[in-house]
Protein backbone atom coordinates (compact mmCIF):
# COMPACT_ATOMS: atom_id res chain seq x y z
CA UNK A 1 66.55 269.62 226.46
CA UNK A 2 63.57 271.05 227.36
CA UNK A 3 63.01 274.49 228.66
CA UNK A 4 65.49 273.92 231.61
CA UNK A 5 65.04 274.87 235.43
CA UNK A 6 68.65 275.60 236.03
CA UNK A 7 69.07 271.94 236.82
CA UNK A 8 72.17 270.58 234.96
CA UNK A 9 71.47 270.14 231.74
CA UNK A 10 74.39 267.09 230.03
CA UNK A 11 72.62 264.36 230.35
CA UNK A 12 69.64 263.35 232.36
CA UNK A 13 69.33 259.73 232.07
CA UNK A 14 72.43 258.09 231.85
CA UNK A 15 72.74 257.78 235.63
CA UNK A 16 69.83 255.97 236.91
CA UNK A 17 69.60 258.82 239.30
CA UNK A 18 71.53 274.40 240.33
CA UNK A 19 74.90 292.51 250.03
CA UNK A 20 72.28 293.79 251.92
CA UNK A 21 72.49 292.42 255.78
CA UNK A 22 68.95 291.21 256.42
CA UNK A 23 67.87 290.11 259.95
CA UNK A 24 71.25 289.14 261.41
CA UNK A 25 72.55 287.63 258.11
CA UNK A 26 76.27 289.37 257.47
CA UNK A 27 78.72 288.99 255.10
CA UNK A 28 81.07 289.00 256.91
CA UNK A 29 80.63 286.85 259.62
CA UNK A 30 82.64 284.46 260.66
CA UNK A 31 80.76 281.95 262.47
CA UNK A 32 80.77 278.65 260.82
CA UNK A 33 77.81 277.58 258.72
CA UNK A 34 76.86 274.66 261.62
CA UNK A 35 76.84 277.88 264.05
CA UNK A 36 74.51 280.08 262.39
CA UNK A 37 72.27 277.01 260.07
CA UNK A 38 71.92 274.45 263.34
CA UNK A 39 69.46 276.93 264.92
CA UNK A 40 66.61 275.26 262.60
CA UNK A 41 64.07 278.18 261.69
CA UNK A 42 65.96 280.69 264.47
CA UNK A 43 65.08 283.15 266.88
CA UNK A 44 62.66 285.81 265.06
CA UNK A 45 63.71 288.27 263.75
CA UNK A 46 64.05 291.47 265.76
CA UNK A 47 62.72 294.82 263.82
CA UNK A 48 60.71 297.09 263.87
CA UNK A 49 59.68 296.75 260.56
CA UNK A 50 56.10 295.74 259.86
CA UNK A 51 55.27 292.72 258.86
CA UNK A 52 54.73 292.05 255.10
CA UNK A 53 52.72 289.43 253.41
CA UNK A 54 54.43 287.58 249.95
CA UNK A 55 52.49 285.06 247.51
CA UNK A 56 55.63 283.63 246.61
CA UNK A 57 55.35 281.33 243.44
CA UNK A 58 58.26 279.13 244.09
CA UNK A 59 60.32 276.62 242.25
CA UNK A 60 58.47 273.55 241.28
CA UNK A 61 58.86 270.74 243.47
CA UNK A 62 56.49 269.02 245.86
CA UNK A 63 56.81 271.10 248.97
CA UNK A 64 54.77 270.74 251.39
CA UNK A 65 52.76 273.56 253.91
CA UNK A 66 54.60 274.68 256.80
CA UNK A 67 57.67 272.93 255.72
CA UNK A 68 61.03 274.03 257.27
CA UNK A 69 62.02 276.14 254.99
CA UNK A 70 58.67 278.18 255.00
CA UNK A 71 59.25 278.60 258.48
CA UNK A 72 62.47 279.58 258.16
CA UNK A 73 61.95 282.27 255.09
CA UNK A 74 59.11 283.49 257.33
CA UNK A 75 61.51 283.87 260.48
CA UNK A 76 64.48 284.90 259.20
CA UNK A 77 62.80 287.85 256.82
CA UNK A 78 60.06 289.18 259.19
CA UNK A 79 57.12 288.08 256.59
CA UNK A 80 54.53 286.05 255.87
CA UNK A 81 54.30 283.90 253.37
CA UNK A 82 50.66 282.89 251.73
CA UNK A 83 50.34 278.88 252.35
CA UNK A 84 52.76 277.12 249.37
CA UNK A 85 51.14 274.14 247.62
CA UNK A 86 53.08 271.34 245.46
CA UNK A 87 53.64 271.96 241.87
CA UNK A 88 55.10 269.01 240.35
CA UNK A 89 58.07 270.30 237.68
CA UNK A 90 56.39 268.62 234.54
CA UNK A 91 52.80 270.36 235.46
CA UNK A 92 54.24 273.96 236.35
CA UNK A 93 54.39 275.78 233.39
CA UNK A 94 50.72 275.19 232.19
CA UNK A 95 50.05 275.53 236.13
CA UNK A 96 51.84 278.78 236.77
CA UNK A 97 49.96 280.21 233.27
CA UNK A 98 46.30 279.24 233.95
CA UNK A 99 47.14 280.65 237.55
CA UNK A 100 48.25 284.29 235.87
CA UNK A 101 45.51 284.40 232.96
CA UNK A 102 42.95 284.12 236.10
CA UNK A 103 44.04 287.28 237.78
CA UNK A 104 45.93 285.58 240.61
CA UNK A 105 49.26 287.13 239.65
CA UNK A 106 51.78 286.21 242.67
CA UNK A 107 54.05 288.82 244.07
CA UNK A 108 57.33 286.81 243.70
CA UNK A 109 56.97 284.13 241.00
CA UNK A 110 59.59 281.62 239.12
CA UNK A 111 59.53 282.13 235.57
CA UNK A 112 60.84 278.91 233.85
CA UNK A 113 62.28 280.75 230.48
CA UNK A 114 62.40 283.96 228.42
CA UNK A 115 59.42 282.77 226.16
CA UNK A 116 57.24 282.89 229.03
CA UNK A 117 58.32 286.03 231.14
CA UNK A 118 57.53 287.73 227.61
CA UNK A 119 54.66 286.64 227.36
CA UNK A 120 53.54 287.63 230.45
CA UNK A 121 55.47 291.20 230.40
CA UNK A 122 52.99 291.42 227.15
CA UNK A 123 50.20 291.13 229.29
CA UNK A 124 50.39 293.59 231.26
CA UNK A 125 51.36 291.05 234.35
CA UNK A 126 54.69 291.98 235.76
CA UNK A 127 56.43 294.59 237.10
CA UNK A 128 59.45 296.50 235.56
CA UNK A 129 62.68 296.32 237.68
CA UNK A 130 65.23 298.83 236.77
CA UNK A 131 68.46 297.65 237.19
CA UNK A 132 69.50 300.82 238.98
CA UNK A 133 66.73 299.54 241.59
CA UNK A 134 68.49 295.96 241.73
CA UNK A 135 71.52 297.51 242.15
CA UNK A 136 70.47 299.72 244.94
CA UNK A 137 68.52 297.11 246.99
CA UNK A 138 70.05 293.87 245.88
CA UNK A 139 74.04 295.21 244.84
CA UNK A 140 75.43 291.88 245.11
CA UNK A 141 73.67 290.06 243.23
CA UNK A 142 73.76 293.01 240.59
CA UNK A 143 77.50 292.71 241.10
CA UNK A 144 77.88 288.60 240.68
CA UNK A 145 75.33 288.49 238.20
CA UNK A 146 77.45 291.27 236.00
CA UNK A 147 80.69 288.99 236.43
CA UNK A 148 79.65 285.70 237.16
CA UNK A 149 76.43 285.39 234.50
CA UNK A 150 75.70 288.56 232.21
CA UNK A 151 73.70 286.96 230.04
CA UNK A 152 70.69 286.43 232.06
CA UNK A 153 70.32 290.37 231.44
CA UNK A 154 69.38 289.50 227.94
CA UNK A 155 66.71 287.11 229.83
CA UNK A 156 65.11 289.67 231.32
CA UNK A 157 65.38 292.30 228.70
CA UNK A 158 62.05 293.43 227.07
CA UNK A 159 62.27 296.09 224.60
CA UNK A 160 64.89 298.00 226.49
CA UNK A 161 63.08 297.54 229.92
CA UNK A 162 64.23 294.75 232.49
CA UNK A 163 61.44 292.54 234.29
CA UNK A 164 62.99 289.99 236.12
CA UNK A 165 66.13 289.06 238.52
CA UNK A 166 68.17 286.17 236.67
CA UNK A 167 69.39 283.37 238.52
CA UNK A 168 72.71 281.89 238.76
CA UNK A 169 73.36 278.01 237.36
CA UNK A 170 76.63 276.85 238.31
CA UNK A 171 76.58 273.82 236.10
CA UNK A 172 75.89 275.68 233.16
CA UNK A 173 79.75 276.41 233.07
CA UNK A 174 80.54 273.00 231.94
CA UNK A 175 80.31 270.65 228.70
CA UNK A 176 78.80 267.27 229.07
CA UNK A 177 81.10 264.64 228.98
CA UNK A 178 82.61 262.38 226.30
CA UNK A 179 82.70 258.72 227.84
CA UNK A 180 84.28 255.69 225.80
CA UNK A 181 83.77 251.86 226.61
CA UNK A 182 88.08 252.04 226.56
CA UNK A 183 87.61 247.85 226.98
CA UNK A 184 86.18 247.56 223.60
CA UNK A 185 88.70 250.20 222.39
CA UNK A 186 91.62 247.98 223.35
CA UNK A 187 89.36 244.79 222.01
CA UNK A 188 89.45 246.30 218.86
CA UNK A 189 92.87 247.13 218.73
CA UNK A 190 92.99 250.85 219.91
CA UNK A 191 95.47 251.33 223.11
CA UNK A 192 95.00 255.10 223.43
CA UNK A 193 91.70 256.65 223.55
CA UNK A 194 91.05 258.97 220.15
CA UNK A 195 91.30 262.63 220.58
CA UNK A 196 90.73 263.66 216.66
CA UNK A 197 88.46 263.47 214.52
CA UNK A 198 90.84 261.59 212.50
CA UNK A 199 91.59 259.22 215.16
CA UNK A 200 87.73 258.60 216.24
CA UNK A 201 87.47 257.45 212.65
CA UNK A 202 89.86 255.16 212.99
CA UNK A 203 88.65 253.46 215.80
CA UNK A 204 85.13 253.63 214.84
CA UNK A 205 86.20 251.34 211.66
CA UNK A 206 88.30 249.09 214.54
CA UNK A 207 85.14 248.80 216.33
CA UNK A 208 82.92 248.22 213.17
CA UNK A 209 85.49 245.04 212.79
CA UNK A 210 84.22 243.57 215.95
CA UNK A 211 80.57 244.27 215.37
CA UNK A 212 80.40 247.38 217.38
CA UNK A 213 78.95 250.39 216.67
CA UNK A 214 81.43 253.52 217.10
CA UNK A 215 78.61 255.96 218.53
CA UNK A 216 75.70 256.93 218.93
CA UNK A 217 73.59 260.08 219.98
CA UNK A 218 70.16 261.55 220.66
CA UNK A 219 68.97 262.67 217.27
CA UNK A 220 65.53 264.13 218.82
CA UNK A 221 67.69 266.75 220.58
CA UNK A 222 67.96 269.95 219.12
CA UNK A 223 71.10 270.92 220.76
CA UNK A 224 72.59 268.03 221.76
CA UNK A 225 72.38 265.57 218.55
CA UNK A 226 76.84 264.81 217.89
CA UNK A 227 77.06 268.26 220.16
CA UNK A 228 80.42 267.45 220.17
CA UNK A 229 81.54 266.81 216.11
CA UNK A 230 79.79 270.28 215.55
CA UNK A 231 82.18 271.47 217.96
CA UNK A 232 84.98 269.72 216.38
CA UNK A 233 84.43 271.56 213.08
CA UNK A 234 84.02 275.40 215.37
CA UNK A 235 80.13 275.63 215.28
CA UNK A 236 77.53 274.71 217.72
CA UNK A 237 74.06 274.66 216.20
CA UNK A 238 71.29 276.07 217.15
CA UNK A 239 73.47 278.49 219.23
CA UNK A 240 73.87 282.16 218.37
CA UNK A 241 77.56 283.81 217.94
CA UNK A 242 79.13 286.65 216.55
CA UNK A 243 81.07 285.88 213.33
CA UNK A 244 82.75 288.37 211.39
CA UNK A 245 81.10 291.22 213.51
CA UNK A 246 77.67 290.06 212.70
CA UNK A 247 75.40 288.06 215.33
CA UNK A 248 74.42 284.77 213.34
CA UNK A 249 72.76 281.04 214.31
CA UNK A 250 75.08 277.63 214.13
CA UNK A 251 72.94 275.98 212.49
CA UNK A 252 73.04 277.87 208.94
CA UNK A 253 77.06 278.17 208.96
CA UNK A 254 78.94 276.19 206.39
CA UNK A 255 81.04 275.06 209.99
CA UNK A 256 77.94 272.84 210.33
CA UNK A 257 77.52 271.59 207.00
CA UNK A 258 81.06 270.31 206.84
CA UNK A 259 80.43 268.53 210.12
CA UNK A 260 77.02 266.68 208.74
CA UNK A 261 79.64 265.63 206.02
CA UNK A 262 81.38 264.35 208.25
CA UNK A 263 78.31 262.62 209.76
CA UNK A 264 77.04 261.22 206.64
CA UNK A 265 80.16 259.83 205.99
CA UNK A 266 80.69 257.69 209.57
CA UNK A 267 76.56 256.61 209.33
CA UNK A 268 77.28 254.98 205.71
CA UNK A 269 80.42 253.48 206.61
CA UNK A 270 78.36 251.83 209.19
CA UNK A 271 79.98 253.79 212.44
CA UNK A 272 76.78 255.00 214.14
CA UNK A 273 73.79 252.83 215.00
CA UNK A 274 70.68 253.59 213.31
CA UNK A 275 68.71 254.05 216.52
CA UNK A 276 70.40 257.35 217.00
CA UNK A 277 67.07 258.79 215.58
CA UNK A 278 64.97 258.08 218.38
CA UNK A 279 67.59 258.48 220.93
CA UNK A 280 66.01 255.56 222.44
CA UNK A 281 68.29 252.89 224.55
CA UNK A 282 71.62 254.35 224.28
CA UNK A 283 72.65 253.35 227.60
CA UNK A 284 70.85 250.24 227.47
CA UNK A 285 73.51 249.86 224.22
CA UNK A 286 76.33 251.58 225.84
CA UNK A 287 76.30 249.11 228.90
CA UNK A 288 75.98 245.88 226.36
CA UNK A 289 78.75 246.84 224.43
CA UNK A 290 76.58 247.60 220.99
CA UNK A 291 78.12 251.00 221.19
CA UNK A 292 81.51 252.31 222.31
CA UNK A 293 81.10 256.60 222.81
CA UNK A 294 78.49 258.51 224.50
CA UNK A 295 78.98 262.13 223.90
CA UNK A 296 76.71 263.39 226.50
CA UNK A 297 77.36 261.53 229.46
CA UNK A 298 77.73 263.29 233.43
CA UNK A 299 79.85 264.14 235.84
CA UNK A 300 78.49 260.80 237.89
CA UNK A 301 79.47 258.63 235.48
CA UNK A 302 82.55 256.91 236.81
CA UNK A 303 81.15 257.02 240.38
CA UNK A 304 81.51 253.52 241.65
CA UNK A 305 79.89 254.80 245.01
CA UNK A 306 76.43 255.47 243.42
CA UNK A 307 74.84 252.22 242.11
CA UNK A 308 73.59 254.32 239.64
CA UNK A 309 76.24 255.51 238.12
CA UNK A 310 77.09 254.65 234.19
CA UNK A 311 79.91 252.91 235.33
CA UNK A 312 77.89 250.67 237.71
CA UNK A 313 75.02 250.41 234.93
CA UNK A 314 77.64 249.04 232.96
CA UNK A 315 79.46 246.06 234.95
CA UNK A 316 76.03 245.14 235.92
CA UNK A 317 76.35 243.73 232.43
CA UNK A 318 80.23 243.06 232.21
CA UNK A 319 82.12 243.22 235.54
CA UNK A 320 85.00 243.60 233.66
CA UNK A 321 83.89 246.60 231.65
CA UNK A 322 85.80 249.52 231.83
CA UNK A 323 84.86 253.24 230.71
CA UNK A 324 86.83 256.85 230.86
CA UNK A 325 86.32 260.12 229.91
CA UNK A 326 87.46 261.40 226.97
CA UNK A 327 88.85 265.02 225.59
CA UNK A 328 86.29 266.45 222.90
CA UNK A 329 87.69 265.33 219.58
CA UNK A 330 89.65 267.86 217.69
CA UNK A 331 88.56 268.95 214.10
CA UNK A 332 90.56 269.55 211.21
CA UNK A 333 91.21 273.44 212.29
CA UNK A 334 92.55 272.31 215.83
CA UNK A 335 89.17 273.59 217.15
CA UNK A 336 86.67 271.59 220.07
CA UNK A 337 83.97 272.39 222.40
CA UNK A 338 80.87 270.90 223.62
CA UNK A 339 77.39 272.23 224.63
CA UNK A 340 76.92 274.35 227.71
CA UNK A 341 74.49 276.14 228.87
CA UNK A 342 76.06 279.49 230.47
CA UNK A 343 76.20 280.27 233.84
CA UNK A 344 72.83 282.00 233.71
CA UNK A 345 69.59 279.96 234.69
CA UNK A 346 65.97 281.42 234.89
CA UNK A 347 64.29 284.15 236.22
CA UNK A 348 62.47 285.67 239.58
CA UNK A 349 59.81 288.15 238.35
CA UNK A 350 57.02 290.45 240.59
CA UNK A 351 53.88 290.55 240.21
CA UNK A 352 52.46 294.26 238.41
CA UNK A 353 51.04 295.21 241.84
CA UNK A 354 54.73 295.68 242.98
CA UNK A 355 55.05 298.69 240.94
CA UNK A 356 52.67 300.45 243.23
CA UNK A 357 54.04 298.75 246.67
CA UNK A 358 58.05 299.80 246.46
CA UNK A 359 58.00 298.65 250.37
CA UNK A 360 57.54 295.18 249.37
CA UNK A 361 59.59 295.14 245.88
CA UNK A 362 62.24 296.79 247.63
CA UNK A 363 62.34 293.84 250.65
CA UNK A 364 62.00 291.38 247.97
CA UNK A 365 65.24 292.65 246.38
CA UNK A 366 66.68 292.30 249.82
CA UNK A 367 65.76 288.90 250.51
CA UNK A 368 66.79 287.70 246.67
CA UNK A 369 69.86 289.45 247.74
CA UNK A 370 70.78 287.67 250.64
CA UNK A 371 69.77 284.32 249.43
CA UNK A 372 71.86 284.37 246.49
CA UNK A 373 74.90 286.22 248.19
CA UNK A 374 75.24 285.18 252.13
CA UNK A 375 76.24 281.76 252.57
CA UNK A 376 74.76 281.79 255.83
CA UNK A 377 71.02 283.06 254.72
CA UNK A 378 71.50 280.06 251.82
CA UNK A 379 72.69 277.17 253.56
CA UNK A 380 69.63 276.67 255.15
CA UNK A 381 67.59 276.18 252.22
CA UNK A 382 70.22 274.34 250.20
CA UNK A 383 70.91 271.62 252.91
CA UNK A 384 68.47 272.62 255.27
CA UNK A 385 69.62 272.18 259.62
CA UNK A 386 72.67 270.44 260.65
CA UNK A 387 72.35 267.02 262.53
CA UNK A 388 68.45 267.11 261.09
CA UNK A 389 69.09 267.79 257.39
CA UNK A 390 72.68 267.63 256.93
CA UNK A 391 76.10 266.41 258.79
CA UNK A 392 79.83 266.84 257.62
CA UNK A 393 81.42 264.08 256.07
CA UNK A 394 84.21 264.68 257.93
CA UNK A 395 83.56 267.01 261.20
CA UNK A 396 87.35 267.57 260.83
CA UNK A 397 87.21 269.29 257.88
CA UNK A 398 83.98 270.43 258.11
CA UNK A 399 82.83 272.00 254.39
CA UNK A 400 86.04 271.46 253.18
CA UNK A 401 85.92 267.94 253.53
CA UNK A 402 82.21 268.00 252.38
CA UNK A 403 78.65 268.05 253.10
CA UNK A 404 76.17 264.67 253.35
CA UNK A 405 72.82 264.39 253.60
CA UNK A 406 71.24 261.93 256.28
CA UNK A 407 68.27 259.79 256.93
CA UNK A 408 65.66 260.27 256.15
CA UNK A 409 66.45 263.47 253.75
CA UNK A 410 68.97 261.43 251.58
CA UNK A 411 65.80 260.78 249.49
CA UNK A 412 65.36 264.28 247.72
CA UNK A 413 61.27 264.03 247.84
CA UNK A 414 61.51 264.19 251.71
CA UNK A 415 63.93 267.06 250.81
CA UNK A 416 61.31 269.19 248.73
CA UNK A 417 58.58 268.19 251.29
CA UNK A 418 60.83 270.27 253.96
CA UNK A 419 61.28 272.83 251.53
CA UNK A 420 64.47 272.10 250.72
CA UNK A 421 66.63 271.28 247.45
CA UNK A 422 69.46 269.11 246.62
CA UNK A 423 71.84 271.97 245.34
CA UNK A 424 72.95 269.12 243.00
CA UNK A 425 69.86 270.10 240.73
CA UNK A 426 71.00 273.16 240.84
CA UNK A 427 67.51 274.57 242.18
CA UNK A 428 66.55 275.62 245.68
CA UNK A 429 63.04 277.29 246.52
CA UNK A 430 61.97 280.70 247.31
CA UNK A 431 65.18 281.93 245.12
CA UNK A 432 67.99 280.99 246.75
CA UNK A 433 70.15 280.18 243.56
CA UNK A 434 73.51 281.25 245.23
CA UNK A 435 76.13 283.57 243.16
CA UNK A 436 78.87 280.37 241.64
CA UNK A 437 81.52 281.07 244.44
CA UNK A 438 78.91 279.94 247.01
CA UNK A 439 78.27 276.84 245.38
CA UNK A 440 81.00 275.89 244.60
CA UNK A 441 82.52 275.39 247.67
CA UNK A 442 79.45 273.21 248.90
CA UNK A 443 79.39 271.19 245.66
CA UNK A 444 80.43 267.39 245.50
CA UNK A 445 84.37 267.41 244.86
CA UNK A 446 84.19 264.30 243.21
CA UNK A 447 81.40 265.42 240.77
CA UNK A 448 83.44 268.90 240.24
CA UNK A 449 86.97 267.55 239.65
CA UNK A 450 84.52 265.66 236.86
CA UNK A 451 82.84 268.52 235.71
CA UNK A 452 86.72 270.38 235.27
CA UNK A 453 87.76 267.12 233.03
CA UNK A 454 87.81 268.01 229.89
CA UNK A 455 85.76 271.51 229.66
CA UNK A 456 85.73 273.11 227.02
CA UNK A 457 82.07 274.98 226.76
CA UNK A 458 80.44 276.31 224.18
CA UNK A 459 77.09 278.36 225.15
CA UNK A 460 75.31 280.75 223.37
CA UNK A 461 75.66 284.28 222.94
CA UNK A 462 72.48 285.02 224.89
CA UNK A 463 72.74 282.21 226.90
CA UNK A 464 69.31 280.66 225.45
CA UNK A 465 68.44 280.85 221.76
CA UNK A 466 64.95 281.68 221.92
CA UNK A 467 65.32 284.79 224.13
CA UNK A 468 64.74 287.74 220.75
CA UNK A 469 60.73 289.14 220.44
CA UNK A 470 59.63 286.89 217.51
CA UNK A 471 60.98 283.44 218.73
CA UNK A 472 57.36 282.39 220.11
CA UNK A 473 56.51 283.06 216.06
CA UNK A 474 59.12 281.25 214.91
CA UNK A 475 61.64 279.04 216.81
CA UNK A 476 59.74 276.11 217.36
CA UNK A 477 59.63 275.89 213.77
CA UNK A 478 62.78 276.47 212.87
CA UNK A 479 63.67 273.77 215.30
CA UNK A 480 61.66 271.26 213.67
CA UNK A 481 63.34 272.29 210.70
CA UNK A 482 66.90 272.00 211.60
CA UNK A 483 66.05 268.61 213.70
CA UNK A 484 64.42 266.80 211.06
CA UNK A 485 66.98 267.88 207.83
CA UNK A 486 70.30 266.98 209.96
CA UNK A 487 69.09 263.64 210.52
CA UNK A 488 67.87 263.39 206.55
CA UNK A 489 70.89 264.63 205.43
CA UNK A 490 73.01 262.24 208.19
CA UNK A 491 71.14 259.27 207.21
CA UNK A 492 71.79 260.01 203.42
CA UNK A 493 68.39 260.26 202.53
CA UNK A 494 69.17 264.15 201.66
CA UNK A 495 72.19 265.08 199.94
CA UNK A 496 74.81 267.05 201.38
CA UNK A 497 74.21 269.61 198.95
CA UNK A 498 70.39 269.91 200.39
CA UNK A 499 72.02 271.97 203.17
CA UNK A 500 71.88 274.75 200.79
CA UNK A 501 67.83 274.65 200.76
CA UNK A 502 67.61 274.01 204.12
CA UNK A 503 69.43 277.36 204.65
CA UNK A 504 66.50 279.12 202.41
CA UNK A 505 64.16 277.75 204.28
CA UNK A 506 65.39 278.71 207.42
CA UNK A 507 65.72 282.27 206.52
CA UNK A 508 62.29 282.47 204.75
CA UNK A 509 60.59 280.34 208.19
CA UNK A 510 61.65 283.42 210.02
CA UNK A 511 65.74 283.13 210.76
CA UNK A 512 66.11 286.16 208.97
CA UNK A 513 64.00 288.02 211.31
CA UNK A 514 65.71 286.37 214.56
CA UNK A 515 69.02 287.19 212.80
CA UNK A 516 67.64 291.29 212.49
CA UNK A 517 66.11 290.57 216.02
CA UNK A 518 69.71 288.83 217.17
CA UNK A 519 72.14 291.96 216.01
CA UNK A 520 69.74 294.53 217.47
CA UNK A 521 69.36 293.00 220.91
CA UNK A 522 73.44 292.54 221.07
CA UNK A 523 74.17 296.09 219.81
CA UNK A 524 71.36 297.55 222.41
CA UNK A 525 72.79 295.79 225.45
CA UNK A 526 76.60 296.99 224.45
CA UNK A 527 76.00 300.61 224.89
């Protein structure tokens, strides 16, 4: 996975398919979110407050000028907003850092990662934001964020000073998903599906009897290559942890050796298809019955409403095909887990100017606050205006029974051109990433019972792994590294035994200094 944009990070690909009152907002209203949200952009605002002027560097997506949800932000907030051109997501990055090395530095800008807000805290380019400050002008997202997503404090954290508001992902509390091809289970004998590692053996040689490959996974990955046998054996590589007191990386522990034993031992027995390397065509595979487990499927995957779905992918090929989720296997210790990313996304940063303008970092704070905190200042942008945007599935239940988007707007590009998100990416513009609570009660039921199934995460101790001073020195590196000697070592053409070196390397390519780097960070955001 790339550097992510809160958007949910299990698989992407194996369906064909993220308080302060301000202007009337209230948290404690109890209007209903079709009373407040069906006003489209609203009646202004009424203050006496002058009007302040935001370049706002939003999300990437392809929103259009004057979309609805500029309108609304300007409306509801008593601001203006500097026209907002389209930044596609695979563009922004290089986008947003030509933009910043030319002087334009935006006010409000969405920082994709760690890496980068460093790098531009380095350069003199954004503003510090005490924490007291976020507290005092933006106390419930201080609040959530301390109980709902600490980690993204370590995002922002820059040599003991904080630049940046994290945001909340609400997907990043779940694993991806185990899903088996149970039809060729039972065709090879196997009535129950495997919850051991001991058992998965045993059906992967069942399977191997029939000409069927047991698994296979994305061996390009760096966190996600057999996410879920590391797991099995209590380690989750490239993730940091605290072991024995000490802060240390996954993917020197002997935990992961033993597992890419365990590896070795299924790939020359036959039991994973050779293609894992590339990563290329698993579903493809999956669907034709060439392989029987996916270990990083979704939550859509048994959705026989979206024609999409794995499950519809599938009988495309064999109507008769069936597939479930699975528990992650157990490893010899009784442990599991699979890879999540924390409930921590990315980051909102200001612009160095703010430091001199408190007025407009202060109503910044308020507005981030609001967004992420009042369901009725959020809905807006998540779904956008009832009977335009949005409808209730059922209007007797109303969100309880679940929200729906309608025509045109059930395509998600004429979403972003309105300025508006499906919160099923787990993004929304102009930063309103809403606290987990929020979310959750507007987020698919069918996906969510899904996401439950089976959860066991595992996320790192800092919530991303390349978060400490010297990773832009060293990490990508070090990546390379562990990428390319697991899948050597897997495919037999290293011994086990080359772990060892590959451990000395590690340390010498600079994991000992992200190790220092990785105790010193923990201990100074303890105290």
């Amino acid at each position: 996975m790339k550097k992510r944009l809160g958007i949910g990070r299990g698989i992407v690909g194996l369906t064909l398919t993220a308080m302060v009152a301000l202007a009337g907002c209230s948290a404690g209203s109890t209007k209903s979110p079709a009373a407040t949200a069906g006003t489209g952009t609203g009646a202004p605002a009424q203050t006496a407050e002058p009007v302040l002027e935001f370049n706002w560097m939003n999300v990437p997506g392809m929103i259009q000028e004057n979309s609805y949800g500029h309108k609304w932000m300007e409306s509801k907030f008593n601001i203006k907003l500097k026209p907002v051109y389209p930044i596609a997501s695979g563009d922004f990055a290089q986008k947003q850092q030509v933009q910043l090395a030319a002087g334009d530095v935006p006010d409000v800008m969405f920082v994709l990662d760690p890496g980068n807000l460093n790098k531009y805290a380095s350069q003199g380019l954004l503003a510090e934001i005490p924490l007291d400050m976020i507290a005092k002008y933006a106390p419930r997202t201080k609040a959530n964020l301390d109980k709902q997503a600490p980690q993204g404090w370590y995002y922002t954290n820059i040599s003991g000073k904080n630049f940046g508001v994290p945001t909340f992902y609400f997907t990043g509390q779940f694993n991806t998903k185990q899903v088996w091809r149970t039809d060729l289970l039972k065709k090879a004998g196997i009535d129950q599906v495997p919850k051991t590692i001991d058992e998965i053996t045993q059906a992967f040689a069942a399977l191997k009897k029939i000409g069927v490959y047991g698994m296979s996974s994305n061996g390009q990955s760096y966190y996600n290559a057999f996410h879920s046998t590391f797991g099995a054996y209590g380690v989750m590589p490239t993730q940091w942890l605290v072991k024995d007191g000490k802060v240390v990386n996954g993917a020197v522990q002997p935990e992961a050796k033993e597992a890419l034993g365990k590896l070795a031992e299924w790939y020359k027995a036959g039991y994973i298809d050779p293609d894992f390397l590339t990563g290329k065509d698993i579903v493809a595979k999956f669907s034709t019955g060439k392989i029987a487990l996916i270990d990083f499927a979704d939550a859509a995957s048994l959705d026989e409403s979206n024609p999409n779905s794995l499950i519809n992918v599938v009988r495309k090929n064999d109507p008769s095909a069936a597939i479930s989720y699975a528990p992650l296997p157990e490893g010899p210790r009784g442990q599991s887990g699979g890879w999540a990313w924390g409930t921590a996304g990315n980051i909102w940063a200001f612009g160095k100017q703010l430091e001199k303008d408190p007025e407009k970092m202060q109503k910044a704070l308020q507005i981030l606050d609001a967004l992420q905190n009042d369901e009725q200042a959020w809905l807006p942008l998540a779904w956008g205006e009832k009977g335009k945007h949005w409808d209730y599935k059922d209007p007797a239940k109303e969100v309880a029974g679940g929200l729906k988007h309608v025509e045109p707007y059930v395509d998600n590009a004429k979403l972003q051109a309105e300025g508006i998100v499906d919160i099923s990416t787990g993004t929304t513009f102009w930063g309103a990433q809403a606290n987990l609570d929020i979310v959750g009660k507007y987020y698919n039921q069918f996906a969510l019972d899904n996401y439950k199934l089976y959860n066991k995460p595992v996320w790192d101790l800092f919530g991303k792994s390349d978060i400490l001073p010297s990773s832009g020195k060293y990490w990508g590196d070090l990546v390379k590294l562990k990428t390319e000697t697991y899948a050597r070592i897997i495919i037999g053409e290293q011994p086990l035994s080359s772990f060892d070196d590959f451990v000395k390397q590690w340390n010498e390519r600079g994991g000992s200094q992200l190790e220092k780097e990785a105790n010193e960070t923990y201990s100074s955001m303890k105290r």
